[in-house]
N, C-alpha and C. Protein backbone atom coordinates (compact mmCIF):
# COMPACT_ATOMS: atom_id res chain seq x y z
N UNK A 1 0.84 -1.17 0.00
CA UNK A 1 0.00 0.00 0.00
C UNK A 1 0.89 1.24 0.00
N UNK A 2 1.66 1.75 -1.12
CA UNK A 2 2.47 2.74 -1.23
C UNK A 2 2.10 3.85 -2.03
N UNK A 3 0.67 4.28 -1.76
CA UNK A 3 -0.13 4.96 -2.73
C UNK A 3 0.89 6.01 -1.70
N UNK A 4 0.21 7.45 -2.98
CA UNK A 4 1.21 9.09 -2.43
C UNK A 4 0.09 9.60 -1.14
N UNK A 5 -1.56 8.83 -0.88
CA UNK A 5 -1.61 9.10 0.41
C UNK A 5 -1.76 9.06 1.49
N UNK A 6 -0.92 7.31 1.51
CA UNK A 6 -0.32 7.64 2.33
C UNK A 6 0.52 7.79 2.56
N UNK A 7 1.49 7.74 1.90
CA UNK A 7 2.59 8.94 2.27
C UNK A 7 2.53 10.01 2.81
N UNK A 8 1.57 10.88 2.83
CA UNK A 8 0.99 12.00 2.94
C UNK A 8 0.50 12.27 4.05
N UNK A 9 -0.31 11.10 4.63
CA UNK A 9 -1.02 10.99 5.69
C UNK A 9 -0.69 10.09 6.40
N UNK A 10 0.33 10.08 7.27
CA UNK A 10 0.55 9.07 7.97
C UNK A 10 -0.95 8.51 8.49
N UNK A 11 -0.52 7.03 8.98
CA UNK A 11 -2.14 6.58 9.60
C UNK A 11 -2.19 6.86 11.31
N UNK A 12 -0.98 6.95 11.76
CA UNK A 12 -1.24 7.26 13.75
C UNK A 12 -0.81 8.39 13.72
N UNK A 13 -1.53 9.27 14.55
CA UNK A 13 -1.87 11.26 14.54
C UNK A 13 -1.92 11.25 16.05
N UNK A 14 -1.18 12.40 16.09
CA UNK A 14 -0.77 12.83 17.70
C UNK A 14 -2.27 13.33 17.73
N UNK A 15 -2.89 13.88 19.15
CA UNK A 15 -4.05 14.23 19.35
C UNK A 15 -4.35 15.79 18.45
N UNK A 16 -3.50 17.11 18.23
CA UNK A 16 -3.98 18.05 17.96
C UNK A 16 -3.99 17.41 16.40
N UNK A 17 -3.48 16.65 15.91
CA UNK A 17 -3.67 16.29 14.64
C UNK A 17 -4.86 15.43 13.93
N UNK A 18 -5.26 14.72 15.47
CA UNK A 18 -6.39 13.94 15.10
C UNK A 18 -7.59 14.63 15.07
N UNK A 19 -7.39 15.61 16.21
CA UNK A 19 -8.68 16.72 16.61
C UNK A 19 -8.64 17.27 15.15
N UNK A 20 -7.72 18.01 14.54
CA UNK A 20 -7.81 18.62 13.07
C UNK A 20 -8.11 17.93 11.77
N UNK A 21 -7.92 16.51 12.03
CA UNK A 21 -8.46 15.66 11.04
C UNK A 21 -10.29 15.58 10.90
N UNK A 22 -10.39 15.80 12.05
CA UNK A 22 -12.15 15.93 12.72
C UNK A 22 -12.66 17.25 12.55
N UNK A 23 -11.79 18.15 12.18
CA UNK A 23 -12.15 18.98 12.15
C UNK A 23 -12.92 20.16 13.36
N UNK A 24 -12.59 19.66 14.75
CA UNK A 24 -12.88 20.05 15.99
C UNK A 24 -11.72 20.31 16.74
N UNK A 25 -11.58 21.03 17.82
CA UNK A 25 -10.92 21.69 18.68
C UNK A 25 -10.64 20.15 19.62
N UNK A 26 -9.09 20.49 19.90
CA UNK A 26 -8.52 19.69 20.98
C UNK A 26 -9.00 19.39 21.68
N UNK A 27 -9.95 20.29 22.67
CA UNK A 27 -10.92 19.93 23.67
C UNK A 27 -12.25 18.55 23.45
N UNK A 28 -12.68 19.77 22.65
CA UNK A 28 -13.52 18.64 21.92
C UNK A 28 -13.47 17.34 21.27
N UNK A 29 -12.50 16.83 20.98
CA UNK A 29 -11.69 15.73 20.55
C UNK A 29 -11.54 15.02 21.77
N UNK A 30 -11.09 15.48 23.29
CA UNK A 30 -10.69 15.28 24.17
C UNK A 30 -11.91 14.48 24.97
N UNK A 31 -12.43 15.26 24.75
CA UNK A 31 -14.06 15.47 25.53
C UNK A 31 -14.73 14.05 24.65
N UNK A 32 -15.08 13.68 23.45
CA UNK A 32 -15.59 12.46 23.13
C UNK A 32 -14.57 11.66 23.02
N UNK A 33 -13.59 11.55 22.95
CA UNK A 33 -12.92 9.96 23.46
C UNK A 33 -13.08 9.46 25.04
N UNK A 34 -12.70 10.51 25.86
CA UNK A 34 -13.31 10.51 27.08
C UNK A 34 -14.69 9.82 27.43
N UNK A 35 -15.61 10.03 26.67
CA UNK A 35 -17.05 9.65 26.56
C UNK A 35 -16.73 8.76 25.92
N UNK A 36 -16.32 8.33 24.96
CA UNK A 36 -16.01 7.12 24.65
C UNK A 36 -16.55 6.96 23.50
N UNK A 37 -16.94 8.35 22.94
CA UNK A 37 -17.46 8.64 21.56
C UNK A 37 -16.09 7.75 20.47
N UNK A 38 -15.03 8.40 20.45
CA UNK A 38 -13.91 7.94 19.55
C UNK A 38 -12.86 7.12 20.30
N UNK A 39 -12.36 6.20 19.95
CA UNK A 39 -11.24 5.08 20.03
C UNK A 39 -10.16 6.28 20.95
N UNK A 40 -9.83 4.97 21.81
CA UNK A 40 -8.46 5.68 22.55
C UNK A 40 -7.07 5.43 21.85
N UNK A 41 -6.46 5.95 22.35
CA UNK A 41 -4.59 6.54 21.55
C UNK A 41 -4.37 4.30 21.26
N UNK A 42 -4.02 3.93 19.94
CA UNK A 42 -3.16 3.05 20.09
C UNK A 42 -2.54 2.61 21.52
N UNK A 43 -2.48 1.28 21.91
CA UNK A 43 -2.22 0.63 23.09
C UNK A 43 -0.41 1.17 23.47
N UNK A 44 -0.36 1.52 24.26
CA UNK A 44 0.91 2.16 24.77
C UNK A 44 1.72 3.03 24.10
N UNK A 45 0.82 4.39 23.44
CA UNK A 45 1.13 5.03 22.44
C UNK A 45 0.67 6.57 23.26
N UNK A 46 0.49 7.80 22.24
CA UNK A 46 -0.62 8.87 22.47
C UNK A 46 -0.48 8.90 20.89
N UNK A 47 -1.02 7.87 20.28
CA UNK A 47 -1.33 8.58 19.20
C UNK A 47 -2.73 7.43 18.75
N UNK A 48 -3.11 8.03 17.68
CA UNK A 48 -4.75 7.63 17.46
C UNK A 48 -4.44 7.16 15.97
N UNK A 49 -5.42 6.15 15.53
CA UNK A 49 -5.51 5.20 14.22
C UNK A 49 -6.18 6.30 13.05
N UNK A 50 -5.83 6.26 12.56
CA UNK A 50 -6.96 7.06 12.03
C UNK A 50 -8.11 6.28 11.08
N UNK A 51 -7.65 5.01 10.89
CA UNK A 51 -9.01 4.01 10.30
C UNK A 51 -9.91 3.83 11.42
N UNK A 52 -8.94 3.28 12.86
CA UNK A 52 -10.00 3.32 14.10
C UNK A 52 -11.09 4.38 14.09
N UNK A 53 -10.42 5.48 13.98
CA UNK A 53 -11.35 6.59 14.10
C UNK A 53 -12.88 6.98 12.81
N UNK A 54 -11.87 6.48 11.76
CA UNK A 54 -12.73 6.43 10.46
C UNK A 54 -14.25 5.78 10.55
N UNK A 55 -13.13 4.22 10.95
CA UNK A 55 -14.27 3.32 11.26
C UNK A 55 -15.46 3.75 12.66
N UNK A 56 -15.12 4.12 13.58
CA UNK A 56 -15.83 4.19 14.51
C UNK A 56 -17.14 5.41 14.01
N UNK A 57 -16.61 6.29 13.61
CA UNK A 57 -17.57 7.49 12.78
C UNK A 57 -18.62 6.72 11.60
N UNK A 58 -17.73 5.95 11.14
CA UNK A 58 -18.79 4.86 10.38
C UNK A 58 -20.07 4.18 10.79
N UNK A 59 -19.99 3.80 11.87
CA UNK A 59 -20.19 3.16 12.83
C UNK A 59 -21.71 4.16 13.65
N UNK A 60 -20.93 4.71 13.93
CA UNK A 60 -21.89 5.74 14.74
C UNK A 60 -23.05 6.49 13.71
N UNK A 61 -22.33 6.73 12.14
CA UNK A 61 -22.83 7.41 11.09
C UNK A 61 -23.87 6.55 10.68
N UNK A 62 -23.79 5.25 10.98
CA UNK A 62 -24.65 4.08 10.31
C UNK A 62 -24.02 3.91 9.02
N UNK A 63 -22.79 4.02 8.72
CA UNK A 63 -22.13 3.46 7.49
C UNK A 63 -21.74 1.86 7.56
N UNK A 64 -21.68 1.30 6.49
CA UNK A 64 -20.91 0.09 6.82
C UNK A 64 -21.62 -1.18 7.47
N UNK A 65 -22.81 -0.62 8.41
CA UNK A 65 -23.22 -1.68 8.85
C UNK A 65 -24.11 -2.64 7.95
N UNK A 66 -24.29 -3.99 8.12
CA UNK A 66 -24.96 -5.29 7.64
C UNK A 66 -26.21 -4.84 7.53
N UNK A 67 -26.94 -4.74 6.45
CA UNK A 67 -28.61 -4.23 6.34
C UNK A 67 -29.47 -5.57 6.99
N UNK A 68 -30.17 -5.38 7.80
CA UNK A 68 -31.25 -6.53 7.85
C UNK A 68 -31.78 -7.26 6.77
N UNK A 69 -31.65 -8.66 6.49
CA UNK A 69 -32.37 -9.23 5.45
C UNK A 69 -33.82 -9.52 5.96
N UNK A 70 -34.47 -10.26 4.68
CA UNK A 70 -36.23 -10.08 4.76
C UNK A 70 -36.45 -10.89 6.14
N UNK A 71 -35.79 -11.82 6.08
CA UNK A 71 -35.92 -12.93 6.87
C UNK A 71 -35.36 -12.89 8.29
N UNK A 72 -34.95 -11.81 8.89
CA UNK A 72 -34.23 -11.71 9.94
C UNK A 72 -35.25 -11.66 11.00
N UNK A 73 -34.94 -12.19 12.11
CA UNK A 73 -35.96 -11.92 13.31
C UNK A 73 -35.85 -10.65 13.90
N UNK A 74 -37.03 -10.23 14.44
CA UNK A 74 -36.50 -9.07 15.53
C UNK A 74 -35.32 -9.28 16.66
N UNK A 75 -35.01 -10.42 16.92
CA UNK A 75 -33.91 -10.54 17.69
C UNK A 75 -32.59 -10.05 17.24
N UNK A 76 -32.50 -10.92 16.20
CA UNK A 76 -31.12 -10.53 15.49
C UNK A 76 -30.84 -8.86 14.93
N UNK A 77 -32.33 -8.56 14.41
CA UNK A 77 -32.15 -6.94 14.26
C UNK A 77 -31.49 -6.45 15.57
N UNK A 78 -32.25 -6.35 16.91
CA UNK A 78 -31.46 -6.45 18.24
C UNK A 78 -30.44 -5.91 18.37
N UNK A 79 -30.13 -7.78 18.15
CA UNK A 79 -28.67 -8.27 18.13
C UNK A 79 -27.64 -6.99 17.22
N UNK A 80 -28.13 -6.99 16.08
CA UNK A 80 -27.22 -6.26 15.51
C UNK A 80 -27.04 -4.43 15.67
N UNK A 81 -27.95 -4.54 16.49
CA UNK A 81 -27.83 -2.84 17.37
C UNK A 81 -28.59 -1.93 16.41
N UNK A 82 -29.93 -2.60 15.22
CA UNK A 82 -30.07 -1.42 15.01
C UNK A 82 -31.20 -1.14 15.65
N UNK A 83 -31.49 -0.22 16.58
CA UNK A 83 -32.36 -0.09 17.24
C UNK A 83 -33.43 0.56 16.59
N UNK A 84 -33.25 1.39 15.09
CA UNK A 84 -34.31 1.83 14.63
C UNK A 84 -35.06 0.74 13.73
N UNK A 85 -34.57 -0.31 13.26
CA UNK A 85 -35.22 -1.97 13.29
C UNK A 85 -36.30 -2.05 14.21
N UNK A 86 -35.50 -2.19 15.58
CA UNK A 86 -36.71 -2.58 16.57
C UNK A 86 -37.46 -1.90 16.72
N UNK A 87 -37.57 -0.46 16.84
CA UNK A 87 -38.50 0.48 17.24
C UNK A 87 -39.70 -0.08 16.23
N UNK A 88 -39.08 -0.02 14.59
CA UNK A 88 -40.02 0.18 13.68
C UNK A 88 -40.93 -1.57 14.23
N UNK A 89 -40.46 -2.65 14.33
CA UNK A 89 -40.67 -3.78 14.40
C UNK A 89 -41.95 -3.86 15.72
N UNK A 90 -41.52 -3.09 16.53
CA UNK A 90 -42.30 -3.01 17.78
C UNK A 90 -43.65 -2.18 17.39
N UNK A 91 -43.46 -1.01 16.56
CA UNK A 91 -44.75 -0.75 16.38
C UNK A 91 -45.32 -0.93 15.37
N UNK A 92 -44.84 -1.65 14.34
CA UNK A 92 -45.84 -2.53 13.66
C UNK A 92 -46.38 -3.68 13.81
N UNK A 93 -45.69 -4.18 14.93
CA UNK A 93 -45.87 -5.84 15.54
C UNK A 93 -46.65 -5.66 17.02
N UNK A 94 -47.96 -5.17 16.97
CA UNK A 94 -48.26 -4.76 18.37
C UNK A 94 -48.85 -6.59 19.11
N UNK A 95 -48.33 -6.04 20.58
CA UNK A 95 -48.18 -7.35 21.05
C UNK A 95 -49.87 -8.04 20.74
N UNK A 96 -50.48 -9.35 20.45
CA UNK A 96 -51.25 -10.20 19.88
C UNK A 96 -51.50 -10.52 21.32
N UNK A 97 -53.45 -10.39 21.03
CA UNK A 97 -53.85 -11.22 22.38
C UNK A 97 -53.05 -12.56 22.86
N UNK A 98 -53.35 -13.06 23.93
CA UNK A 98 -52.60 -14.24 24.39
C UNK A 98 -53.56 -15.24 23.91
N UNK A 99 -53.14 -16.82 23.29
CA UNK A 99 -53.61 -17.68 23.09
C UNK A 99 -54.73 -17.76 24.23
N UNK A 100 -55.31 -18.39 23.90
CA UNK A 100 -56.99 -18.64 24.54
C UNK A 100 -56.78 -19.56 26.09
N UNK A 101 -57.01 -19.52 26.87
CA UNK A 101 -56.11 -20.60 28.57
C UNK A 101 -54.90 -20.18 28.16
N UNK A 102 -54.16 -19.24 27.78
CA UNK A 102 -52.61 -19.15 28.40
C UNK A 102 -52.14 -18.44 29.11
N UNK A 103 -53.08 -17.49 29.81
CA UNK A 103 -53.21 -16.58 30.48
C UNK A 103 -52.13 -17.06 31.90
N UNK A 104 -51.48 -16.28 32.80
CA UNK A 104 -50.79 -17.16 34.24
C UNK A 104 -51.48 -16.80 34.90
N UNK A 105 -51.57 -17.32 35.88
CA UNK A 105 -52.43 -17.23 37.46
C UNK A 105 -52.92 -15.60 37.31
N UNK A 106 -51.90 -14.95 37.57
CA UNK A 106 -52.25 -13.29 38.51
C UNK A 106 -52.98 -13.25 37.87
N UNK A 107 -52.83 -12.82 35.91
CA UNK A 107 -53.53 -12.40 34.85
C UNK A 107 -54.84 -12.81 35.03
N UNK A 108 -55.32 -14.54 35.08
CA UNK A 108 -56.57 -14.99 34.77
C UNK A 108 -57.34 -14.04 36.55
N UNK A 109 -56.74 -14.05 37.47
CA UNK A 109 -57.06 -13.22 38.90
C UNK A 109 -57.61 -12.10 38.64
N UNK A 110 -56.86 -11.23 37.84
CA UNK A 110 -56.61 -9.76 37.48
C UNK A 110 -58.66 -9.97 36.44
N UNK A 111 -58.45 -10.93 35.95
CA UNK A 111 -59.74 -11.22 34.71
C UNK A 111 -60.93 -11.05 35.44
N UNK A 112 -60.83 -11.92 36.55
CA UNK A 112 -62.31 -12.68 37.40
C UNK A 112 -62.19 -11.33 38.20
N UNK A 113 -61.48 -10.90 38.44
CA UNK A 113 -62.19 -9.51 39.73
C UNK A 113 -62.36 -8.58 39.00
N UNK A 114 -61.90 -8.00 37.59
CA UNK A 114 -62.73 -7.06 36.86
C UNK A 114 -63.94 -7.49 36.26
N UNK A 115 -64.36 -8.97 36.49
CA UNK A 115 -65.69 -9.23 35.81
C UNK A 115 -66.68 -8.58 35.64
N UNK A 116 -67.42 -8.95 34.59
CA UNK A 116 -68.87 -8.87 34.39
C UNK A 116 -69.75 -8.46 35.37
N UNK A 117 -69.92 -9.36 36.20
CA UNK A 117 -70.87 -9.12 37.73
C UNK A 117 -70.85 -7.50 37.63
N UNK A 118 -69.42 -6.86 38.02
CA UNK A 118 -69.62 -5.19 38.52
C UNK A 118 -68.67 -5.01 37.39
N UNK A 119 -69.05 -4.20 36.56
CA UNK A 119 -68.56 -3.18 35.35
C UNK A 119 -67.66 -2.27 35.86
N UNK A 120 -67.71 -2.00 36.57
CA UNK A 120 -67.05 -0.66 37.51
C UNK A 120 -65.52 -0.71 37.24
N UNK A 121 -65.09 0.31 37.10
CA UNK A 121 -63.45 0.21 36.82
C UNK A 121 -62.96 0.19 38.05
N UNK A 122 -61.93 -0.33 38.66
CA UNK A 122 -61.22 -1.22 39.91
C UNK A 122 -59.10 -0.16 40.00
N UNK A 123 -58.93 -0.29 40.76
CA UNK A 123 -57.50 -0.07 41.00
C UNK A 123 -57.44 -1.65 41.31
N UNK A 124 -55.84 -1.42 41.64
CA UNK A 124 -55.01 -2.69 41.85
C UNK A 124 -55.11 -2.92 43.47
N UNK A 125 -55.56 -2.14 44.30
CA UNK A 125 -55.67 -2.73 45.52
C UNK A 125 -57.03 -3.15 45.75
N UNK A 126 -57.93 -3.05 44.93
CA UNK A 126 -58.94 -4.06 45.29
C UNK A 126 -58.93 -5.45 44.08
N UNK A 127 -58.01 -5.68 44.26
CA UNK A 127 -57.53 -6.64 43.63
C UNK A 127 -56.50 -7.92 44.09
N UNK A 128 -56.78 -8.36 45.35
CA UNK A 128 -55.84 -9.02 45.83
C UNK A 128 -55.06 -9.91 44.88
N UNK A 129 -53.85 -10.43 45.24
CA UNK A 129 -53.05 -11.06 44.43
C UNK A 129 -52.29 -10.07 43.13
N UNK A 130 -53.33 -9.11 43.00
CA UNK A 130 -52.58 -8.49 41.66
C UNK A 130 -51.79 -7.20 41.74
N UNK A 131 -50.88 -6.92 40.92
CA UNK A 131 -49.85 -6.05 40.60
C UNK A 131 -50.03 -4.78 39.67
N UNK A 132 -49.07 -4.08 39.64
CA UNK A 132 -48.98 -3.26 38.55
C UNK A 132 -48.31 -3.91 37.48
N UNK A 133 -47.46 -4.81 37.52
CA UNK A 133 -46.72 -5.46 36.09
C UNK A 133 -47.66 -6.47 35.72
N UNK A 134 -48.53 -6.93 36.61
CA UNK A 134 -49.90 -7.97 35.99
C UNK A 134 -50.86 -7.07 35.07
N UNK A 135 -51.66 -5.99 35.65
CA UNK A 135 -52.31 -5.16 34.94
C UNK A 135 -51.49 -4.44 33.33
N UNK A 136 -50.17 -4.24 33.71
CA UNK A 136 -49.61 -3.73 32.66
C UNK A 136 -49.82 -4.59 31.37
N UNK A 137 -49.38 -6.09 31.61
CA UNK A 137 -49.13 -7.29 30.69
C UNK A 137 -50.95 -7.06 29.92
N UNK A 138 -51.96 -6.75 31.08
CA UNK A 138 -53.26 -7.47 30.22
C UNK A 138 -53.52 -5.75 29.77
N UNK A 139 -53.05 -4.76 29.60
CA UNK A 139 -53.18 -3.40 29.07
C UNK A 139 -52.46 -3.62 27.69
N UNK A 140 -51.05 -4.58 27.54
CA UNK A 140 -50.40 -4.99 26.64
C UNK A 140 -51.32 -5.79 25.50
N UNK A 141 -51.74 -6.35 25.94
CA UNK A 141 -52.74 -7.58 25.74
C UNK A 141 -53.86 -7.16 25.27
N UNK A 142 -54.27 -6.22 25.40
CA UNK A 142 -55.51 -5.04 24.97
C UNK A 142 -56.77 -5.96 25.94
N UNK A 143 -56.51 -6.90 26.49
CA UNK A 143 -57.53 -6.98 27.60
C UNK A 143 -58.04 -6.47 28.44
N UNK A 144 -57.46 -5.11 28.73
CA UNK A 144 -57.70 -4.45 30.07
C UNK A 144 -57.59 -3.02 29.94
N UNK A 145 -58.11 -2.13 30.31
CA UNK A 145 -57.78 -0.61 29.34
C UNK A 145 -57.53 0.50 30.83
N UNK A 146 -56.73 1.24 31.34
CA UNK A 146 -56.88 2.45 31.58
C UNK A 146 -57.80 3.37 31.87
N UNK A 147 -59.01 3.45 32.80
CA UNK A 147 -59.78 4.58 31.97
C UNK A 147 -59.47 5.89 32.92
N UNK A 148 -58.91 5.92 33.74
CA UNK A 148 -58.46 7.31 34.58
C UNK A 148 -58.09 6.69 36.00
N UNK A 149 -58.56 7.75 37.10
CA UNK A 149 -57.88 7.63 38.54
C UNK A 149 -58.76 7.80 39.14
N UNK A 150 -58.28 7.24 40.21
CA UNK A 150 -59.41 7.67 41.46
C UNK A 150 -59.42 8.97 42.20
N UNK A 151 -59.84 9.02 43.28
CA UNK A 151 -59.22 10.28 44.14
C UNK A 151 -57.88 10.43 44.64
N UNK A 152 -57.29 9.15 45.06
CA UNK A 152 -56.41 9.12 45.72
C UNK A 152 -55.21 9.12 44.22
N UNK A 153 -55.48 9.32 42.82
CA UNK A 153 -54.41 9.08 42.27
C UNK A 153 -54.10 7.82 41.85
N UNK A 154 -54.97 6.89 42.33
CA UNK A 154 -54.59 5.24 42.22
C UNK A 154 -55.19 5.38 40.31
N UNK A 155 -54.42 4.23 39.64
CA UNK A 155 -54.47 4.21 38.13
C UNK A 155 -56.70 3.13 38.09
N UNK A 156 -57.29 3.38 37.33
CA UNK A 156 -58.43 2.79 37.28
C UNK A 156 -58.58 1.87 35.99
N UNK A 157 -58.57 0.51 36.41
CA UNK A 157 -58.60 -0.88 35.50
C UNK A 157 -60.68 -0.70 34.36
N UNK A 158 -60.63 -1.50 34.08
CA UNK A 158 -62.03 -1.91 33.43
C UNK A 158 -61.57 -2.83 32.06
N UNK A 159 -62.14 -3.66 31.81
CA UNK A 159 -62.07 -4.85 30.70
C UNK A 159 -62.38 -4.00 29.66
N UNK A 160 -61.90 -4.58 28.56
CA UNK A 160 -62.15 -4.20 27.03
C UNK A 160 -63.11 -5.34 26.32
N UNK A 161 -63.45 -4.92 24.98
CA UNK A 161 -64.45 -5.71 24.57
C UNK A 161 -63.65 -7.43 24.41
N UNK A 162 -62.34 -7.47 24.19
CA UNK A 162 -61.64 -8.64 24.47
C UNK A 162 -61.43 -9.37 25.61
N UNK A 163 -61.04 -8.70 26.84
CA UNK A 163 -61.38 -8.78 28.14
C UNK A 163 -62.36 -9.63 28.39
N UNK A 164 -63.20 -9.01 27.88
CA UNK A 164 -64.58 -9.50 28.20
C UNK A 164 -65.26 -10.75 27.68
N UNK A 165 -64.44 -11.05 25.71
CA UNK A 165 -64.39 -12.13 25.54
C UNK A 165 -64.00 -13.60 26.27
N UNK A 166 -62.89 -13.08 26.43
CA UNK A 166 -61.93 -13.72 27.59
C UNK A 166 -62.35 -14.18 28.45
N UNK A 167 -63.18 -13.35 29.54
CA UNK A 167 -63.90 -13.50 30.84
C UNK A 167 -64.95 -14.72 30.35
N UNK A 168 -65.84 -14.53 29.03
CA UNK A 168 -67.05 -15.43 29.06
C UNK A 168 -66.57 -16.75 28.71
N UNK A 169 -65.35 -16.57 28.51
CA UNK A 169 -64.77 -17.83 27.80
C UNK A 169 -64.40 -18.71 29.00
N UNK A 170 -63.54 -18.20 29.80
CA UNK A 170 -63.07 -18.68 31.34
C UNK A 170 -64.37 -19.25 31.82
N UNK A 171 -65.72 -18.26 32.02
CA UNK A 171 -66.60 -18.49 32.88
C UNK A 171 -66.94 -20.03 32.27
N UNK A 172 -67.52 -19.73 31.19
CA UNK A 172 -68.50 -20.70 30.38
C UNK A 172 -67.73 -22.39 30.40
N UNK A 173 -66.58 -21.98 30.13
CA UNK A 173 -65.40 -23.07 30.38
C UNK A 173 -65.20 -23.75 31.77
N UNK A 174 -65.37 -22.77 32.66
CA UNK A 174 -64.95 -23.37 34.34
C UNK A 174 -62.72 -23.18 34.43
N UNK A 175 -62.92 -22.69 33.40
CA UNK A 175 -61.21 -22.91 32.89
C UNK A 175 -60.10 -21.77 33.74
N UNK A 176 -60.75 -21.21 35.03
CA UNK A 176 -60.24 -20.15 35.43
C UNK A 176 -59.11 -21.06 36.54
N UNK A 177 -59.24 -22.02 36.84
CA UNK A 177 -57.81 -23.01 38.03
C UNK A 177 -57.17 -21.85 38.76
N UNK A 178 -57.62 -21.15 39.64
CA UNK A 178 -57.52 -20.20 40.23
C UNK A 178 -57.35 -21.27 41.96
C-alpha cells in the first residue's frame, strides 16, 4: 500500500492532529474519546488510528453496517444494534392477544375480579393477588384498558371488549384453576 496518500497521511496522529483531522478543537476531541465517543490513543502510544477513528464514525454514522435481510428476526435486528429496526418492528408488531387458557395465574385473577358481575373500573388494591406489572401485561394484551384515577391518584382498570371475551370464555369453560 504505497499509494502518495499515504505517504501524505501518515495513519497514527498525535491528538492536535487527530482533533484537526475531525475537524474540531482539541478539547472537543478530548471530551468524546473521554465519553467514549472515539477510540483511545493506540495501546501504549498517544497517538490515534486514524481508520480506528474512520471506522468508529462509520459506525456511529450508520455506514458500513450489515442491512437486515427479509428474513431476519426481531432478535437478530437487536442483536445487531439497530435499534431503529426494533423500534419500527415493535410498532408494527403490536403485542397479539394471548392464546386462549394461556393466560398465568395473577392475569386470569386480574380477569375474574374485573368481571362482568360489577362493570365498575377497579385499582389494583382491590384486587388481591394483583400487581402493577400484571395489569400492565393485560393493558399490553388489549384486555384491560386504563380509563383514569381515582381520588387518591390510584391508576383505574375496566375490561375491554376482548377482556370480556376472555372472561365469558373462562366463565362458560370453568377454565379459570384459580
Amino acid at each position: 500500500m504505497d499509494t502518495e496518500s499515504s505517504r501524505l497521511e501518515p495513519r497514527l496522529m498525535k491528538r492536535p492532529e487527530a482533533a484537526a483531522y475531525l475537524g474540531v478543537s482539541i478539547a472537543t476531541f478530548s471530551g468524546w474519546v473521554a465519553a467514549g465517543h472515539l477510540p483511545k490513543p493506540v495501546f501504549g502510544s498517544t497517538r490515534w488510528d486514524r481508520r480506528a477513528i474512520d471506522a468508529t464514525l462509520d459506525k456511529l454514522a450508520g455506514l458500513g453496517l450489515p442491512t437486515a435481510s427479509v428474513d431476519e428476526d426481531p432478535y437478530e435486528k437487536w442483536l445487531n444494534g439497530s435499534e431503529t429496526a426494533l423500534q419500527k418492528w415493535v410498532r408494527e408488531n403490536p403485542v397479539p392477544p394471548p392464546p386462549k387458557f394461556q393466560l398465568n395465574l395473577r392475569q386470569k385473577t386480574a380477569l375474574k375480579k374485573l368481571g362482568r358481575r360489577d362493570p365498575q373500573a377497579q385499582t389494583i388494591d382491590a384486587m388481591d393477588g394483583v400487581g402493577e406489572a400484571t395489569m400492565n401485561e393485560l393493558v399490553a394484551y388489549k384486555l384491560v384498558k386504563l380509563t383514569g384515577y381515582d381520588k387518591k391518584m390510584r391508576p383505574l382498570f375496566l375490561l375491554t371488549k376482548l377482556g370480556g371475551e376472555q372472561y365469558d370464555l373462562y366463565e362458560a369453560t370453568m377454565a379459570w384453576n384459580l
